[in-house]
N, C-alpha and C. Protein backbone atom coordinates (compact mmCIF):
# COMPACT_ATOMS: atom_id res chain seq x y z
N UNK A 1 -28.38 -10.40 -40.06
CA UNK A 1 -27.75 -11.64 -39.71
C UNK A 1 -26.93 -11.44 -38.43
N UNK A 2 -27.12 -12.46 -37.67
CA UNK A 2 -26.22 -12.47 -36.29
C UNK A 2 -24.86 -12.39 -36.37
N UNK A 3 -24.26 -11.83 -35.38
CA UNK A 3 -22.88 -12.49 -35.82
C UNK A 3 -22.31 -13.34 -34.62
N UNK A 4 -21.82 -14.01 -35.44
CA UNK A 4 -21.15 -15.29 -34.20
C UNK A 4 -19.90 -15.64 -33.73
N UNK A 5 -19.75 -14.80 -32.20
CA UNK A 5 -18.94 -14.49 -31.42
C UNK A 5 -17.86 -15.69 -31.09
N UNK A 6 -18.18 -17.12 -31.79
CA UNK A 6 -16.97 -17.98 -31.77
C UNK A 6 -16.10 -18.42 -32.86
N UNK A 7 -16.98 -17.57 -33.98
CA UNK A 7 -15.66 -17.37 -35.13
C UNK A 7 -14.78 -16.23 -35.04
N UNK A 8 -15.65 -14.87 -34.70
CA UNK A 8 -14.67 -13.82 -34.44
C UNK A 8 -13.44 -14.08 -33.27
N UNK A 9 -13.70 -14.99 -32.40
CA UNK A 9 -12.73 -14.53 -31.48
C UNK A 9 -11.63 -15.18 -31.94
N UNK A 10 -10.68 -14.80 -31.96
CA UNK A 10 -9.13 -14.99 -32.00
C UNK A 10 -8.42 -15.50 -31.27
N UNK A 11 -7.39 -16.92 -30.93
CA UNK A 11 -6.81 -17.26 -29.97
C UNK A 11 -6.00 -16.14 -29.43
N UNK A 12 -5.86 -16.11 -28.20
CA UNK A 12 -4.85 -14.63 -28.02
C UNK A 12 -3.66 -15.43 -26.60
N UNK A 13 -2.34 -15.38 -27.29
CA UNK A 13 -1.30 -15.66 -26.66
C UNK A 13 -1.13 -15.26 -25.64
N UNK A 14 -0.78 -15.91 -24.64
CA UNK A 14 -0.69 -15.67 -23.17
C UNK A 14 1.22 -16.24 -22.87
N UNK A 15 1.16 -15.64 -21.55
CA UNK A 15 2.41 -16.02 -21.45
C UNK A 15 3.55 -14.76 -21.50
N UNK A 16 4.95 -15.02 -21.48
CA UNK A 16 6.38 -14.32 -21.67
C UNK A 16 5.74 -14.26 -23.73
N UNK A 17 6.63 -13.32 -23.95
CA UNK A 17 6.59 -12.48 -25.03
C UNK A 17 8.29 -12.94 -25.67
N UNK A 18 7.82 -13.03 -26.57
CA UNK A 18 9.31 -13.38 -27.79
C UNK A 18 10.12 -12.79 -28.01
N UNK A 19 11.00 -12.45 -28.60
CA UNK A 19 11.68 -11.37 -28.61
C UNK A 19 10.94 -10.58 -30.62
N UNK A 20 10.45 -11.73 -31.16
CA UNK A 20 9.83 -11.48 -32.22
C UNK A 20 8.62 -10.53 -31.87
N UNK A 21 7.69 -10.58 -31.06
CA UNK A 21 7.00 -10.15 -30.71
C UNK A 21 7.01 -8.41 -30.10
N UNK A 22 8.07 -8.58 -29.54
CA UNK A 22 8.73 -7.26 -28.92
C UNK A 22 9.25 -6.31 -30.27
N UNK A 23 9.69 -6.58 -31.35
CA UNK A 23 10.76 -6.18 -32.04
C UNK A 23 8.88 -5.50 -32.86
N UNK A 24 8.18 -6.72 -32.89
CA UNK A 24 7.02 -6.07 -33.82
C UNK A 24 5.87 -4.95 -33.29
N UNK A 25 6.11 -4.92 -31.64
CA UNK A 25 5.40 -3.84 -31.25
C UNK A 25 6.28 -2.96 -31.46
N UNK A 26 7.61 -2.66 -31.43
CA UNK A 26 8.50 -1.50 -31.04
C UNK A 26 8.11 -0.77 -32.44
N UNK A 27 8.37 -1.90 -33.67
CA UNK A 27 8.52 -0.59 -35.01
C UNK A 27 7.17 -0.70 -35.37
N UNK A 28 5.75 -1.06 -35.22
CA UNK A 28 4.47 -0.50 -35.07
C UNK A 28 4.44 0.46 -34.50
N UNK A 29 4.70 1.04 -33.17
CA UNK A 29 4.56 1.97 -32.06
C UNK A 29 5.29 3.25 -32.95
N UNK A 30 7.14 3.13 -32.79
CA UNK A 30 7.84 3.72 -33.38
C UNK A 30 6.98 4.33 -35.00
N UNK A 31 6.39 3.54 -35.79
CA UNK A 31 5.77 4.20 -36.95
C UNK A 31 4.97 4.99 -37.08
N UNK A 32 3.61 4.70 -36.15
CA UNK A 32 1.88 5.02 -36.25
C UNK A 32 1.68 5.93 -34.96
N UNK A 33 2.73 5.32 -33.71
CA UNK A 33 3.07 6.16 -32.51
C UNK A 33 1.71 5.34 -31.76
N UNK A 34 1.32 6.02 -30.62
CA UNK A 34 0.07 4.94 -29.84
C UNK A 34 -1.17 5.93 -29.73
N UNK A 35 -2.07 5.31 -30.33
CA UNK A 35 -3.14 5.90 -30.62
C UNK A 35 -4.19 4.74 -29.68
N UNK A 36 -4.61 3.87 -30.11
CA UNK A 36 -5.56 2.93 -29.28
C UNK A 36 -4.90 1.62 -29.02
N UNK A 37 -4.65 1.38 -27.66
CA UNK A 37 -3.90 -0.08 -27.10
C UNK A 37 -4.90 -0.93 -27.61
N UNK A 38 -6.08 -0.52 -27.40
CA UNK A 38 -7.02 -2.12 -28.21
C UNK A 38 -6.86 -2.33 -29.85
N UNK A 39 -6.66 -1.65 -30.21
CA UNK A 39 -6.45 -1.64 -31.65
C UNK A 39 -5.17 -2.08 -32.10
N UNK A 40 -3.59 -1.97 -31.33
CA UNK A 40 -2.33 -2.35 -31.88
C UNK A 40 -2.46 -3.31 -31.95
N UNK A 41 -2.63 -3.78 -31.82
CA UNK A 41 -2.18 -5.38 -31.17
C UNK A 41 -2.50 -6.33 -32.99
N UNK A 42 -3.70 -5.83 -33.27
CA UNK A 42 -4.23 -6.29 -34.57
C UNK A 42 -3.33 -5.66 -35.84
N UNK A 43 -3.37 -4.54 -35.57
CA UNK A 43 -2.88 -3.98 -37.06
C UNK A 43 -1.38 -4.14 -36.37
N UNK A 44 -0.31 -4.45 -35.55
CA UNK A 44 0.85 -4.69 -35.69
C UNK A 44 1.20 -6.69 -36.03
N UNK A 45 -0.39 -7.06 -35.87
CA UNK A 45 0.16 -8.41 -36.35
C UNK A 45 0.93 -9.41 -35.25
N UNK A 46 -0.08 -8.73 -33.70
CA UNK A 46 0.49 -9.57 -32.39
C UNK A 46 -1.25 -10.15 -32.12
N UNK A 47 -1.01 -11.47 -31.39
CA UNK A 47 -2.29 -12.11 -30.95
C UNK A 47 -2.27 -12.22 -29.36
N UNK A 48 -2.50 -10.48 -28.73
CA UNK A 48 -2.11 -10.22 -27.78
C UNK A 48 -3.76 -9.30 -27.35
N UNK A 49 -3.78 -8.92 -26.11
CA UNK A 49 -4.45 -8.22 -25.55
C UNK A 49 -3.92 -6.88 -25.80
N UNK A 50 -4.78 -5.84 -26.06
CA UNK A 50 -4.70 -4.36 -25.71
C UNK A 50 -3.73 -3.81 -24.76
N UNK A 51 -4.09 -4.60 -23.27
CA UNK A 51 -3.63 -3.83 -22.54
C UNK A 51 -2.44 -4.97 -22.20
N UNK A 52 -2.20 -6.15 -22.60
CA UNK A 52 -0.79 -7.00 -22.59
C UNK A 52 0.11 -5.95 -23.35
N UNK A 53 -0.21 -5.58 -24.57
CA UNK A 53 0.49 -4.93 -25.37
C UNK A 53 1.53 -3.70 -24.69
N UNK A 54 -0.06 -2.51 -24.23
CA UNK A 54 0.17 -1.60 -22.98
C UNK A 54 1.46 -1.68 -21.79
N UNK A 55 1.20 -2.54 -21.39
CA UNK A 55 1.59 -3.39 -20.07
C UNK A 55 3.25 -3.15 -20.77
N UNK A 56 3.34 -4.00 -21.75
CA UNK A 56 4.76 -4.73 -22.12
C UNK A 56 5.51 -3.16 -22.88
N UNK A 57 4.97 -2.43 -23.44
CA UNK A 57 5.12 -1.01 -23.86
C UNK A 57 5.61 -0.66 -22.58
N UNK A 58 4.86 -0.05 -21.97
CA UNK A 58 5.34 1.08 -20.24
C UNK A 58 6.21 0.10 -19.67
N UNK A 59 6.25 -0.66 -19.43
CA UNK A 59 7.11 -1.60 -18.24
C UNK A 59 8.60 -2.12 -19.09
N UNK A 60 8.69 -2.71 -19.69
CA UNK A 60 9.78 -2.88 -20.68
C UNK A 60 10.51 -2.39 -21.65
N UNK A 61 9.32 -2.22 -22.95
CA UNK A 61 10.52 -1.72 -24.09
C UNK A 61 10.21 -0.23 -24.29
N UNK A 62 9.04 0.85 -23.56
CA UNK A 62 9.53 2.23 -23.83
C UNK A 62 10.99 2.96 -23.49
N UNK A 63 11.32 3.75 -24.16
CA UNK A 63 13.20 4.14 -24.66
C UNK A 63 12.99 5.00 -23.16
N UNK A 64 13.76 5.01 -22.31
CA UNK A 64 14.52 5.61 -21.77
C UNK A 64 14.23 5.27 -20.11
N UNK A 65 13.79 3.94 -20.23
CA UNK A 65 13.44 2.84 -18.73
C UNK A 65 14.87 2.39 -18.49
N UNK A 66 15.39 2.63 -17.19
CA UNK A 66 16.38 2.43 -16.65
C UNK A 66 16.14 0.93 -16.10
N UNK A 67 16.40 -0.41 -16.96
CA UNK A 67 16.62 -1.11 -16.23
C UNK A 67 17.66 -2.47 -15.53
N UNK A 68 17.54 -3.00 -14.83
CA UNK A 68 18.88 -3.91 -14.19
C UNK A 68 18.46 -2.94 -12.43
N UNK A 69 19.78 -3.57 -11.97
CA UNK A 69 19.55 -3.36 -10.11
C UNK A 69 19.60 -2.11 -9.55
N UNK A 70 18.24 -1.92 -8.74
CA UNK A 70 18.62 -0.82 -8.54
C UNK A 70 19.82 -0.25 -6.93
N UNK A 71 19.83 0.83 -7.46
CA UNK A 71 21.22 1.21 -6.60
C UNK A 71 21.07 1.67 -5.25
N UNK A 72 21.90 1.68 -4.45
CA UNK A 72 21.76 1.81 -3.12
C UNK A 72 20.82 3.10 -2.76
N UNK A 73 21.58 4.22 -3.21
CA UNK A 73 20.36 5.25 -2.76
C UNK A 73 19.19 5.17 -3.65
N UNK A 74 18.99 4.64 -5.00
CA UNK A 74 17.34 4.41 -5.24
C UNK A 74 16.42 3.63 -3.99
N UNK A 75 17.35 2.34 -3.54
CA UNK A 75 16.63 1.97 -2.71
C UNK A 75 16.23 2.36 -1.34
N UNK A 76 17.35 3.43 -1.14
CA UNK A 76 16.94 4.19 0.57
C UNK A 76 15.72 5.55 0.25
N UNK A 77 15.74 6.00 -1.45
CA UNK A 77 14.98 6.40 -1.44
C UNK A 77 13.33 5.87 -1.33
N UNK A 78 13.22 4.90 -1.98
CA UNK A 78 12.04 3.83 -2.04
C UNK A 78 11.73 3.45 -0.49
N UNK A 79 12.42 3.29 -0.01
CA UNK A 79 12.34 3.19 1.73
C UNK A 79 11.98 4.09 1.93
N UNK A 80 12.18 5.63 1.95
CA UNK A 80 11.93 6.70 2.53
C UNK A 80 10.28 7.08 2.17
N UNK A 81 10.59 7.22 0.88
CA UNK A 81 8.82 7.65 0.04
C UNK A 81 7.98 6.25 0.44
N UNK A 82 8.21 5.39 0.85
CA UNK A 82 7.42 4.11 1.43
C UNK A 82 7.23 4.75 2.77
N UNK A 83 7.66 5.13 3.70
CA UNK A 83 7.40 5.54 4.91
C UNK A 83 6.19 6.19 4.81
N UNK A 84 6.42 7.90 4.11
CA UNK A 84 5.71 8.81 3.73
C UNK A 84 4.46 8.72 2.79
N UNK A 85 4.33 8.08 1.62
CA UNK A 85 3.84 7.79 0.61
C UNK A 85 2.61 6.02 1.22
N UNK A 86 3.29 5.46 1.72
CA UNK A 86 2.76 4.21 1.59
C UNK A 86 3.21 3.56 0.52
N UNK A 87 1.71 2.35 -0.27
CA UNK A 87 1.84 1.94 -1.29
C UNK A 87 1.65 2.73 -2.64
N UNK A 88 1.69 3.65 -2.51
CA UNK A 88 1.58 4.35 -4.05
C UNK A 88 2.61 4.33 -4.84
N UNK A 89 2.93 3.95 -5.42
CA UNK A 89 4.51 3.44 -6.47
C UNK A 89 3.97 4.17 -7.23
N UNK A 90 3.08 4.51 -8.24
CA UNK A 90 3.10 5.72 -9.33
C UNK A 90 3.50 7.08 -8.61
N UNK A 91 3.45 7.71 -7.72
CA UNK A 91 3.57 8.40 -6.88
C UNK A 91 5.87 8.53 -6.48
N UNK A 92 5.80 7.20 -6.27
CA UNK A 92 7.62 7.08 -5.84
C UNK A 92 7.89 6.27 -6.87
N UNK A 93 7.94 6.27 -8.14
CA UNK A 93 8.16 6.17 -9.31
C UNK A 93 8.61 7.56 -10.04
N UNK A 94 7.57 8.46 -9.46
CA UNK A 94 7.38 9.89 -10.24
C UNK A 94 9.09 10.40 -9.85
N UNK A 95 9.32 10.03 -8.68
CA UNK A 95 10.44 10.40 -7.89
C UNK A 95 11.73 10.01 -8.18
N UNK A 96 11.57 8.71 -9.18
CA UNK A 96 12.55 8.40 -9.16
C UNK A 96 12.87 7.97 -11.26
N UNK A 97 13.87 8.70 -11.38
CA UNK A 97 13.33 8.94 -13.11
C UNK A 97 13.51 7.66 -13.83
N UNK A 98 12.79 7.11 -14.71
CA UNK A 98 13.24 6.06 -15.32
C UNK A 98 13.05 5.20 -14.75
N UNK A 99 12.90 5.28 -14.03
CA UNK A 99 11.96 3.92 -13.32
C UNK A 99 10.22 3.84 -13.16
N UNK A 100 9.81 2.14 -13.64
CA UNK A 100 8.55 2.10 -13.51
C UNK A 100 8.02 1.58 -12.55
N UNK A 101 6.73 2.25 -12.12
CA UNK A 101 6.56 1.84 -10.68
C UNK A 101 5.96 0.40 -10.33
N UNK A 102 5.66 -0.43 -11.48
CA UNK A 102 5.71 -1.97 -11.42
C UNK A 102 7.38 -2.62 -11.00
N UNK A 103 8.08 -2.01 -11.54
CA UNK A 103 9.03 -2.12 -11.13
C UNK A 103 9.57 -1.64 -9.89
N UNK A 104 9.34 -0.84 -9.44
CA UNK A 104 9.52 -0.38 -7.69
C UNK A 104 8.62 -1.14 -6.59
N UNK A 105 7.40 -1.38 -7.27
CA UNK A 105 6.97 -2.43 -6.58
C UNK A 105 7.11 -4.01 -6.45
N UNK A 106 7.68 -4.79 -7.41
CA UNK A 106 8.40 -5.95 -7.60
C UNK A 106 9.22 -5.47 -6.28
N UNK A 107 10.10 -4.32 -6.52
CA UNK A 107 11.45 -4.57 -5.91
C UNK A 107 11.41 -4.58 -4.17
N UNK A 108 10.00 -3.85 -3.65
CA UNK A 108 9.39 -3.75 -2.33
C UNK A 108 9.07 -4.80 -1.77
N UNK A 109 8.47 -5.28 -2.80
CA UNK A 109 7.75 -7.03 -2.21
C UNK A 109 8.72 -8.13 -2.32
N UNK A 110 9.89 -8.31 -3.22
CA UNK A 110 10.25 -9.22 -3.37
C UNK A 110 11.74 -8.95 -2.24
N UNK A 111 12.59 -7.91 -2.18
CA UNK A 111 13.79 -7.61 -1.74
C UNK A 111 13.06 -6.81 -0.35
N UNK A 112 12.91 -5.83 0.03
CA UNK A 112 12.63 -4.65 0.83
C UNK A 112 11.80 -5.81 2.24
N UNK A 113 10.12 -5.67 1.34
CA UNK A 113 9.47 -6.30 2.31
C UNK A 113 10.20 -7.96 3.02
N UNK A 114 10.17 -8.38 2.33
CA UNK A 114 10.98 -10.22 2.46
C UNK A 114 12.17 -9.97 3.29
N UNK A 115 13.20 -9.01 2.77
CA UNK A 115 13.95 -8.89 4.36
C UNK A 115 13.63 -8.33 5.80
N UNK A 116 12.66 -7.37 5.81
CA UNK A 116 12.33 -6.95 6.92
C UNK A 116 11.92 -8.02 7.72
N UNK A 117 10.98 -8.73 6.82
CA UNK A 117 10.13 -10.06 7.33
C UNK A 117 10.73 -10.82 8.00
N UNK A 118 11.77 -11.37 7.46
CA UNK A 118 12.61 -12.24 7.38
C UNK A 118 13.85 -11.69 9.09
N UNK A 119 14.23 -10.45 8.89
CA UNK A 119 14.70 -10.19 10.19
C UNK A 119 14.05 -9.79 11.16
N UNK A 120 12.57 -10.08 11.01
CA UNK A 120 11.61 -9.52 12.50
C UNK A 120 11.90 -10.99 12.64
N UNK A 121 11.67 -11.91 12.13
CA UNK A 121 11.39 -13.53 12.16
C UNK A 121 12.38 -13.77 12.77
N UNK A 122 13.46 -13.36 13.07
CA UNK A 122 14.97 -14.26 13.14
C UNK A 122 14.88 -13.84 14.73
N UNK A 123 14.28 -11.97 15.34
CA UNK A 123 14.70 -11.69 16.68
C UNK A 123 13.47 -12.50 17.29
N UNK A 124 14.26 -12.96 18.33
CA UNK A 124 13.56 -13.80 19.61
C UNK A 124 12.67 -12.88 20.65
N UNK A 125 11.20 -12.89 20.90
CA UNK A 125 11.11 -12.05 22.22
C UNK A 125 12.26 -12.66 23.45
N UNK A 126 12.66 -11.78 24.38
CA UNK A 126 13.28 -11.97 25.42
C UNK A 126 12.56 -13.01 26.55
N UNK A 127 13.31 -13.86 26.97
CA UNK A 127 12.51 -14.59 28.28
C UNK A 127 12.21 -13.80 29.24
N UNK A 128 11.15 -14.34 30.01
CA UNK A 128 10.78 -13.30 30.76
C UNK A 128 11.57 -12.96 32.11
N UNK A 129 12.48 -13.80 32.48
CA UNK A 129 13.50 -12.92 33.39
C UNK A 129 14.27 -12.24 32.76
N UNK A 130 14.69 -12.22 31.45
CA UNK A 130 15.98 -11.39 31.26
C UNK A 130 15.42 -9.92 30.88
N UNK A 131 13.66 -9.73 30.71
CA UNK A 131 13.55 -8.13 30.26
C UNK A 131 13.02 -7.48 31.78
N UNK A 132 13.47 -6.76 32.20
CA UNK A 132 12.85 -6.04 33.61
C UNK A 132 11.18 -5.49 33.37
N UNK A 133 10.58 -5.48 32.25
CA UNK A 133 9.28 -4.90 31.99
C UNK A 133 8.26 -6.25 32.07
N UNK A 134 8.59 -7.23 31.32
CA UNK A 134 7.82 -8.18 31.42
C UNK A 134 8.11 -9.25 32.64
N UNK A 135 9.32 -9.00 33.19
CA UNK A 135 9.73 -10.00 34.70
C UNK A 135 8.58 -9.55 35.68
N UNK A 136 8.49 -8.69 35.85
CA UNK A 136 7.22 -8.18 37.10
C UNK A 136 6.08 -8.90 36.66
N UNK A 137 5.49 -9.76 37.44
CA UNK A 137 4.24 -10.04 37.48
C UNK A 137 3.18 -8.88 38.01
N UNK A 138 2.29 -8.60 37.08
CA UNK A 138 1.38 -8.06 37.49
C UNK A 138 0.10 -8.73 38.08
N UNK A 139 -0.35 -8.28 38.97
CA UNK A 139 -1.36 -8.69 39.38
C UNK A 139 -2.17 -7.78 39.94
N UNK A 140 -3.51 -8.12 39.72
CA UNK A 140 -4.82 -7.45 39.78
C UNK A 140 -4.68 -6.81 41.13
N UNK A 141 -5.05 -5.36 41.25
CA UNK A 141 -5.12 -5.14 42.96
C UNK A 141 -6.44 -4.47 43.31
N UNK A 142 -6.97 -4.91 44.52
CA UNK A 142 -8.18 -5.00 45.36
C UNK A 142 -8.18 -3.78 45.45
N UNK A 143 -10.09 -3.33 44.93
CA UNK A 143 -10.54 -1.79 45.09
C UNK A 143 -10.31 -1.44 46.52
N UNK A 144 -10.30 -0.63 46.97
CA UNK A 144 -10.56 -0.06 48.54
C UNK A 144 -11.69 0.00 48.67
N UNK A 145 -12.54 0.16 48.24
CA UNK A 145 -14.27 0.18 48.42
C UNK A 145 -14.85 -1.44 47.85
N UNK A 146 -15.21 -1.69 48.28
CA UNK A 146 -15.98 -3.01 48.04
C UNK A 146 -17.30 -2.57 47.72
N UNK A 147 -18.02 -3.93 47.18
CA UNK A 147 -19.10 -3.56 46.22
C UNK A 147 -20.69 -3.32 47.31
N UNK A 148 -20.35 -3.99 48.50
CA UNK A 148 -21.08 -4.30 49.47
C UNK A 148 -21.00 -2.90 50.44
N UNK A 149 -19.93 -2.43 50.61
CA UNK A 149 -19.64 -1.18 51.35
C UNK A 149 -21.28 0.24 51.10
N UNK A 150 -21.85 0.14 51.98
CA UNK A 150 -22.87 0.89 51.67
C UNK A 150 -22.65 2.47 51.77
N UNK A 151 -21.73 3.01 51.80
CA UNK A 151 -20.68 4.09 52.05
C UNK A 151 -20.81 5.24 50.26
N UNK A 152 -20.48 4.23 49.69
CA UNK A 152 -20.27 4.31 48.53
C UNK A 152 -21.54 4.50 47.63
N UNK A 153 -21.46 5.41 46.53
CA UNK A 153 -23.08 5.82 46.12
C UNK A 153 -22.88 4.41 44.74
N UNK A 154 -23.99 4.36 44.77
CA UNK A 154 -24.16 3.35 43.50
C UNK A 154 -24.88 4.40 42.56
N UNK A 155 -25.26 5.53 42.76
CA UNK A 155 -26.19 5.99 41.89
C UNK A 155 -26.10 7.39 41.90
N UNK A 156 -26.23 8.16 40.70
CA UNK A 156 -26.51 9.57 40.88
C UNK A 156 -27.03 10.50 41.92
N UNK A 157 -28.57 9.78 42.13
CA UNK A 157 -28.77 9.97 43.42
C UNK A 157 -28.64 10.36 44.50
N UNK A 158 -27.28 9.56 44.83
CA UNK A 158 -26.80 9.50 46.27
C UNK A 158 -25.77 10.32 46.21
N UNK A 159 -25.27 10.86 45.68
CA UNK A 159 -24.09 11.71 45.27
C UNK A 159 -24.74 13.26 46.08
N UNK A 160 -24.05 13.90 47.06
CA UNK A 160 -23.95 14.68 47.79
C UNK A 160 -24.54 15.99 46.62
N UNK A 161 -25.24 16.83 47.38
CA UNK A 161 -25.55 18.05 46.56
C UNK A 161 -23.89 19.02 46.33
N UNK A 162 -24.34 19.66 45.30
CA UNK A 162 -22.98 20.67 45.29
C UNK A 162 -23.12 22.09 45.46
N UNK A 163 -22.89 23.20 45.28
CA UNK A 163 -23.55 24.47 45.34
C UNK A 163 -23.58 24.85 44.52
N UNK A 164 -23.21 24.14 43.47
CA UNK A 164 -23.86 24.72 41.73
C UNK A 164 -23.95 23.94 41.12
N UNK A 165 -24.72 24.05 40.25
CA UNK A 165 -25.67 22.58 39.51
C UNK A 165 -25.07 23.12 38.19
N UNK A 166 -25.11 22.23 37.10
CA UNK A 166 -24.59 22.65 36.04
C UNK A 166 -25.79 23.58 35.14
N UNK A 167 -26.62 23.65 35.32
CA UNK A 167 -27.91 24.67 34.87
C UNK A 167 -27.21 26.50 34.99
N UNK A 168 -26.70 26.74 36.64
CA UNK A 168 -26.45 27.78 36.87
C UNK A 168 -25.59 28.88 36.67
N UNK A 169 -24.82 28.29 35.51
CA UNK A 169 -23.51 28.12 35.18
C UNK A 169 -23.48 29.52 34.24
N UNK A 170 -22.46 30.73 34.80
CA UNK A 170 -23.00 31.69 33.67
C UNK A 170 -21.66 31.88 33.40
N UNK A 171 -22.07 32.78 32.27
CA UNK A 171 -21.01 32.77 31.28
C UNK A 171 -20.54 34.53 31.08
N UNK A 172 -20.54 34.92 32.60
CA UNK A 172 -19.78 36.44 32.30
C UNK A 172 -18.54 36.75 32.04
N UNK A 173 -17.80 35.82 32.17
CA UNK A 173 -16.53 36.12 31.87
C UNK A 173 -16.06 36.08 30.56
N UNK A 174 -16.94 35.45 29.90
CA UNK A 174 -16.81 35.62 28.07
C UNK A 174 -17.05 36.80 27.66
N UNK A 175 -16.08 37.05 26.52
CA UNK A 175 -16.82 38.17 25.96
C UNK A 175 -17.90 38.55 24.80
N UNK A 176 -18.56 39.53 24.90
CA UNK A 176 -19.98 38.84 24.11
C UNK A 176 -19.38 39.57 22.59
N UNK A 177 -19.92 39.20 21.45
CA UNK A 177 -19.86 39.74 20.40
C UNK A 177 -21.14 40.56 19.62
């Protein structure tokens, strides 16, 4: 007999998480410990995804996540390992204890990046008399040879012999092995 994939499926809650919800992954986890994220979710009696479950585990309620604002030198560090590192936040997460790197990245994009942005946006380029680099007009200046000048080789060809051709070219001054 078939089985039919629109009775099995289960509505599965989307959205912010309850605090009911939270309290029932913590003492599932805390009991059985984490064995398969696709599997909690059912036997703790949440109508959640595997990896929602996952997600809300690592980022929120695992014990010893430092969270609220972070502090001045977390953030000059996050600046620094951003220089070096790039975008790898698991990487400048590792660096920084207790912190998750969803959370270091929230804090890049929303605070870090948005002000930089925000103060490139605010400086004005300079008019062009007041910077001495861009006040000079440049302008194109006339070859000394003109294209018409029959002086001038257009072609390999015409190019004067030399007294050594690149064929003749020896190589005594190397030493041989």
């Amino acid at each position: 007999m078939a089985k039919n994939p629109a009775k099995d499926k289960k509505i599965l809650r989307k959205g912010g998480w309850s605090a009911e919800e939270d309290e029932k992954l913590i003492a599932y986890i805390s009991r059985y410990g984490i064995w398969n994220w696709n599997e909690i979710p059912k036997h703790a009696g949440l109508s959640r995804t595997g990896k929602s479950c996952r997600l809300r585990w690592l980022n929120y309620l695992r014990p010893g996540i430092k969270r609220g604002n972070i502090t001045r030198e977390e953030e000059e560090i996050i600046v620094k390992l951003h220089s070096i590192l790039g975008n790898r936040w698991a990487a400048i997460a590792a660096k920084l204890p207790q912190r998750t790197d969803n959370e270091i990245k929230n804090y890049w994009k929303t605070r870090i990046q948005r002000r930089n942005r925000d103060f490139c946006s605010k400086i004005e380029p300079p008019a062009e008399s007041e910077d001495k680099y861009y006040a000079a007009e440049v302008k194109p200046q006339k070859n000394n040879v003109s294209e018409t000048d029959s002086s001038f080789p257009n072609s390999l060809s015409q190019l004067p012999e030399t007294e050594e051709s690149p064929d003749s070219t020896t190589y005594d001054h190397l030493p041989s092995f």
